[in-house]
C-alpha atoms as a PDB file:
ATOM      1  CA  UNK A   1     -17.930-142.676  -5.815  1.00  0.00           C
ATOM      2  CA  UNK A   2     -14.491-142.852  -5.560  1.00  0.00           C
ATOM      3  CA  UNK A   3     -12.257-141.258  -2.212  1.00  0.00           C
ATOM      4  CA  UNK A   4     -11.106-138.332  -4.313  1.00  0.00           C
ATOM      5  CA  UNK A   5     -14.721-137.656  -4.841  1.00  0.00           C
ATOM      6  CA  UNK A   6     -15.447-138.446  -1.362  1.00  0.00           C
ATOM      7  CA  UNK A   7     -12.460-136.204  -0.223  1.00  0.00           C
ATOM      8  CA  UNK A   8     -13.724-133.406  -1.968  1.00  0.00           C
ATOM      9  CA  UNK A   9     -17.325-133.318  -0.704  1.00  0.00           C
ATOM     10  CA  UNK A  10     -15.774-133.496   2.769  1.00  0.00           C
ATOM     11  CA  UNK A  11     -13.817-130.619   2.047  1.00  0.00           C
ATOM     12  CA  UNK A  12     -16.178-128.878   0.369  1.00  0.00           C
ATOM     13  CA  UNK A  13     -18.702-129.303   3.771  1.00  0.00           C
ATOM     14  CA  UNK A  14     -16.026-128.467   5.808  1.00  0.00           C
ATOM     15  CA  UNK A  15     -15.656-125.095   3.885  1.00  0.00           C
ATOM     16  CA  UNK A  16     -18.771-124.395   3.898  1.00  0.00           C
ATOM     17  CA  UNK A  17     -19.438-124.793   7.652  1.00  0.00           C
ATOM     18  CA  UNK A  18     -16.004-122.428   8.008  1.00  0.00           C
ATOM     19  CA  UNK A  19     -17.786-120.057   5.724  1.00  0.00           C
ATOM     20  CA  UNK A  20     -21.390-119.872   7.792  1.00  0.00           C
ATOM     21  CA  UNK A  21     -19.466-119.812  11.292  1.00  0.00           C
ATOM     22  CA  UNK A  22     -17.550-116.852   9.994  1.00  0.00           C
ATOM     23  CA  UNK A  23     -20.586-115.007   8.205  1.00  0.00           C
ATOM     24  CA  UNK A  24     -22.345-115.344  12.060  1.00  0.00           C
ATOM     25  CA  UNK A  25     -19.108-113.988  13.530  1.00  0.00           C
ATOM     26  CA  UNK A  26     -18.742-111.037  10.830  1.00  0.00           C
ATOM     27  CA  UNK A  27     -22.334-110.575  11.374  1.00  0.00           C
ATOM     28  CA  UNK A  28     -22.077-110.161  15.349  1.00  0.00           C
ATOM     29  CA  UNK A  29     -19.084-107.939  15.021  1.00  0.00           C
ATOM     30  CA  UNK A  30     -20.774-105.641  12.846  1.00  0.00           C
ATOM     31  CA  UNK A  31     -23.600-105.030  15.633  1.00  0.00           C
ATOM     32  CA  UNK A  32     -21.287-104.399  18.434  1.00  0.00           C
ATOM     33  CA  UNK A  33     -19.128-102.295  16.218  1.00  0.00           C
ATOM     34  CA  UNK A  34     -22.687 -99.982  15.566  1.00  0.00           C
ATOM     35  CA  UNK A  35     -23.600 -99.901  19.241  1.00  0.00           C
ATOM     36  CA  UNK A  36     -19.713 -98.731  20.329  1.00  0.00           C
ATOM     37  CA  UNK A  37     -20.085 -96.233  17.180  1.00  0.00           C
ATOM     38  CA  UNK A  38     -23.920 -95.143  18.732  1.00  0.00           C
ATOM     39  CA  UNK A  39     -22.156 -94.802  22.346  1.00  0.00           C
ATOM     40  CA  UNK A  40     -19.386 -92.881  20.759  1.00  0.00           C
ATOM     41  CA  UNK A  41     -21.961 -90.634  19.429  1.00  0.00           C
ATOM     42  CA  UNK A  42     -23.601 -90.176  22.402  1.00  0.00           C
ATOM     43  CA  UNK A  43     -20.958 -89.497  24.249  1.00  0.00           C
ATOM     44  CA  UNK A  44     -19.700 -86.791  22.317  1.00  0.00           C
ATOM     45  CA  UNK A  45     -23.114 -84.975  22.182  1.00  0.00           C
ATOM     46  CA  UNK A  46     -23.384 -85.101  25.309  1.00  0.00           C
ATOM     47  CA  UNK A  47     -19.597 -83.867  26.396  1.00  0.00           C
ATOM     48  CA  UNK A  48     -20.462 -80.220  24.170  1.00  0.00           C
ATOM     49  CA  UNK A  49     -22.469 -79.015  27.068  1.00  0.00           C
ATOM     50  CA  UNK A  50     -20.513 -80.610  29.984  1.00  0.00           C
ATOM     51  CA  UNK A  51     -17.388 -78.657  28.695  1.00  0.00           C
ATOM     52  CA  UNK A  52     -19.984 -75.521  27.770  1.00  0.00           C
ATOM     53  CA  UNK A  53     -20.715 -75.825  31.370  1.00  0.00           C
ATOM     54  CA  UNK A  54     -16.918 -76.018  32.658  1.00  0.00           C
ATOM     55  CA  UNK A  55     -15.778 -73.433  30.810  1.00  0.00           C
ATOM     56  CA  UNK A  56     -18.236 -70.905  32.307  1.00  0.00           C
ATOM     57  CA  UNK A  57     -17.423 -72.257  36.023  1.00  0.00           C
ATOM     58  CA  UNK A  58     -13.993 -71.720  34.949  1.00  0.00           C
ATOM     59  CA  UNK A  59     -14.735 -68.473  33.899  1.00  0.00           C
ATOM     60  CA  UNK A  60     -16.433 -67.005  37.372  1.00  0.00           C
ATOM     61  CA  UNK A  61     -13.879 -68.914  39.130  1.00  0.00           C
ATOM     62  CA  UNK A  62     -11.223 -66.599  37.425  1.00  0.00           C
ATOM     63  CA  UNK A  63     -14.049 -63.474  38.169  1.00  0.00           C
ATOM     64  CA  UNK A  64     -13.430 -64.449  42.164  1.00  0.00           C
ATOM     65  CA  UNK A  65     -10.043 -64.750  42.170  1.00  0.00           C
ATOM     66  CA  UNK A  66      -9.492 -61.237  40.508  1.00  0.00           C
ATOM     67  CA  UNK A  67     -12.150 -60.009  42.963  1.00  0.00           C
ATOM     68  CA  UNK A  68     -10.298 -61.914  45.955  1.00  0.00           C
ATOM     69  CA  UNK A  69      -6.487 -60.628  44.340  1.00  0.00           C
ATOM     70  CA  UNK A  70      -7.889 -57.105  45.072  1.00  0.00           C
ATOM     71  CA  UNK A  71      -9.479 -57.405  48.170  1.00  0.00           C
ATOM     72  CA  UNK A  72      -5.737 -59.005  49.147  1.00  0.00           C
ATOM     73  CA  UNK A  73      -3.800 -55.975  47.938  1.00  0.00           C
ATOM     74  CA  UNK A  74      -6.355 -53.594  50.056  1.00  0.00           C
ATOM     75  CA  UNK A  75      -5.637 -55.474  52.854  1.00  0.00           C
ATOM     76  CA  UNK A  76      -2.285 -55.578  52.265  1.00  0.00           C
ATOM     77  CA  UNK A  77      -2.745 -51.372  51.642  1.00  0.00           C
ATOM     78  CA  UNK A  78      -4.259 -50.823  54.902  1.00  0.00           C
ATOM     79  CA  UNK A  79      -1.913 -53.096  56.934  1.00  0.00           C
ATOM     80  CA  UNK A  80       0.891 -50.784  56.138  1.00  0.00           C
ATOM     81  CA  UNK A  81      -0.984 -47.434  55.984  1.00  0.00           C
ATOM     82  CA  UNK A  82      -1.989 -49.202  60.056  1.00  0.00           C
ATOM     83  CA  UNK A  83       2.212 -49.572  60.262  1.00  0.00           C
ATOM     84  CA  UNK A  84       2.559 -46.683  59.266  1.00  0.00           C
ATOM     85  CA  UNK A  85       0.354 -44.998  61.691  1.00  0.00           C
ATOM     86  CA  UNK A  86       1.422 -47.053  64.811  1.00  0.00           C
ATOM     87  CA  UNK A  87       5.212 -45.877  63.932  1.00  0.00           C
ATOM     88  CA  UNK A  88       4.343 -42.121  63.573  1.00  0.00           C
ATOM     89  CA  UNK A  89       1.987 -42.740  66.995  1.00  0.00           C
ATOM     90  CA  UNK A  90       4.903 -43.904  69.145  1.00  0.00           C
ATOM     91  CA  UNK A  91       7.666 -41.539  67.980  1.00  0.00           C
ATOM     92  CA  UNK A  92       5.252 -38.704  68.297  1.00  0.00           C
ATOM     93  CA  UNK A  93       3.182 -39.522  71.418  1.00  0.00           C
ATOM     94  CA  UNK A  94       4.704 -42.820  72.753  1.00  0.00           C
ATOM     95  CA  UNK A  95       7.397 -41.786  74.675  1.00  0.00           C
ATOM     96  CA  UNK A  96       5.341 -38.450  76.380  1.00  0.00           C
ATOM     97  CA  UNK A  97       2.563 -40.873  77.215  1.00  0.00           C
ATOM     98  CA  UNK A  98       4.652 -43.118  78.573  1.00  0.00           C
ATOM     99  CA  UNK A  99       6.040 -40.296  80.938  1.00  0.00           C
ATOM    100  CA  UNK A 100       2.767 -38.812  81.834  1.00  0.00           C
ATOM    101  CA  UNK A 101       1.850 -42.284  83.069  1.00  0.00           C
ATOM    102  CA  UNK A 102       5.160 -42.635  84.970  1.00  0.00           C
ATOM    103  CA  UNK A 103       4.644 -39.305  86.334  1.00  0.00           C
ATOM    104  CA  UNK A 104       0.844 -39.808  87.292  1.00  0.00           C
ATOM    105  CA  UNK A 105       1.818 -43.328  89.296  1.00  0.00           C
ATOM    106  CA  UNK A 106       4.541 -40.951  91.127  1.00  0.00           C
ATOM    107  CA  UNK A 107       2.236 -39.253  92.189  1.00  0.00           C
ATOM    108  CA  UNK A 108      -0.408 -41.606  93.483  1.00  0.00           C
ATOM    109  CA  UNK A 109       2.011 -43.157  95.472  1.00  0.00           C
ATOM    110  CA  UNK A 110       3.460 -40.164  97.062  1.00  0.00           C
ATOM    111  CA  UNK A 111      -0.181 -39.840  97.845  1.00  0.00           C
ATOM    112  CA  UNK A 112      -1.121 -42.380  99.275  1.00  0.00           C
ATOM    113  CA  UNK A 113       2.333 -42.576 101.591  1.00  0.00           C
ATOM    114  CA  UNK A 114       1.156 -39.407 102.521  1.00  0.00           C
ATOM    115  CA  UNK A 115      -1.699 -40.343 103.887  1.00  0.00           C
ATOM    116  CA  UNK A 116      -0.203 -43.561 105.695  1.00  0.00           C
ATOM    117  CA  UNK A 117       1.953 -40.684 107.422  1.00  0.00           C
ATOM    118  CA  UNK A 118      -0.870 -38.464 108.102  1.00  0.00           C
ATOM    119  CA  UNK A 119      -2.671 -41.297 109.604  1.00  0.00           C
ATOM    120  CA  UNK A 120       0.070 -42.735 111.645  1.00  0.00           C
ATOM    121  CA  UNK A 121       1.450 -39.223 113.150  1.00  0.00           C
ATOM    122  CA  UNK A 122      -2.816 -38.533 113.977  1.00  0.00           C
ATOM    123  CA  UNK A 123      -3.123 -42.367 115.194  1.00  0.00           C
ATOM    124  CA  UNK A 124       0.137 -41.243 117.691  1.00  0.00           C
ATOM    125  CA  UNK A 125      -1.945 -37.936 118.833  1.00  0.00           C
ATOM    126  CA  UNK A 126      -5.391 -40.294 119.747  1.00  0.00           C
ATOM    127  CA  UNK A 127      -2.972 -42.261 121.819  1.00  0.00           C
ATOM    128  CA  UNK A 128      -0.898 -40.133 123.645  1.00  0.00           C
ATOM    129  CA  UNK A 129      -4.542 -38.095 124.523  1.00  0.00           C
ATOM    130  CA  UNK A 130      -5.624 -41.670 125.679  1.00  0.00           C
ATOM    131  CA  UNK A 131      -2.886 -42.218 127.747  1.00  0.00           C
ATOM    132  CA  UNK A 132      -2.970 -39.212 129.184  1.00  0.00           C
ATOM    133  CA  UNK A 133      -6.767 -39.775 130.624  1.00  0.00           C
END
């Protein structure tokens, strides 16, 4: 055998070493390329019902927030219709009620210095008729 011959068998091994590692490698990529493809899969099948499912929450989320909009522009309603009222209360009734009550503590008072005077000018009669005993 001469080296050219000898050259060429080494080669030729060589290649076909090359050629097996790479059919193990092709064959390896092609089984993790079918299980990302199978996750993939699942994945999506299983995403149609998870956005199914946020699109209806979605949905009764937006049903409360019309319900709470309106229950916001009642409140809103009756705070001024209460505005309203408590304006129309004082310029009608305010400023009489506020003079019956300054008229009403008048009086008590003058009441009740009447009776300190009552009860000083009698407690000056009980001791004059004491000191005249």
């Amino acid at each position: 055998m001469t080296a050219g011959e000898i050259a060429w068998l080494i080669g030729a091994g060589a290649f076909a070493v090359v050629a097996i590692v790479l059919c193990i490698v092709l064959f390896k990529l092609g089984r993790t390329l079918d299980a990302v493809t199978s996750a993939v899969q699942k994945a999506e099948r299983n995403s149609d019902p998870l956005f199914t499912g946020a699109n209806t929450t979605i949905t009764h989320v937006n049903t409360q927030l019309e319900r709470v909009d309106g229950i916001t522009a009642n409140a809103q309603a009756v705070t001024g219709n209460v505005s309203a009222l408590t304006s129309v209360f004082t310029a009608t009734l305010g400023g009489p009620l506020v003079k019956a009550a300054a008229l009403s503590y008048g009086i008590g008072k003058a009441i009740k210095a009447r009776r300190r005077a009552k009860g000083e000018i009698e407690g000056k009669h009980a001791r004059r008729k004491r000191g005249a005993r």
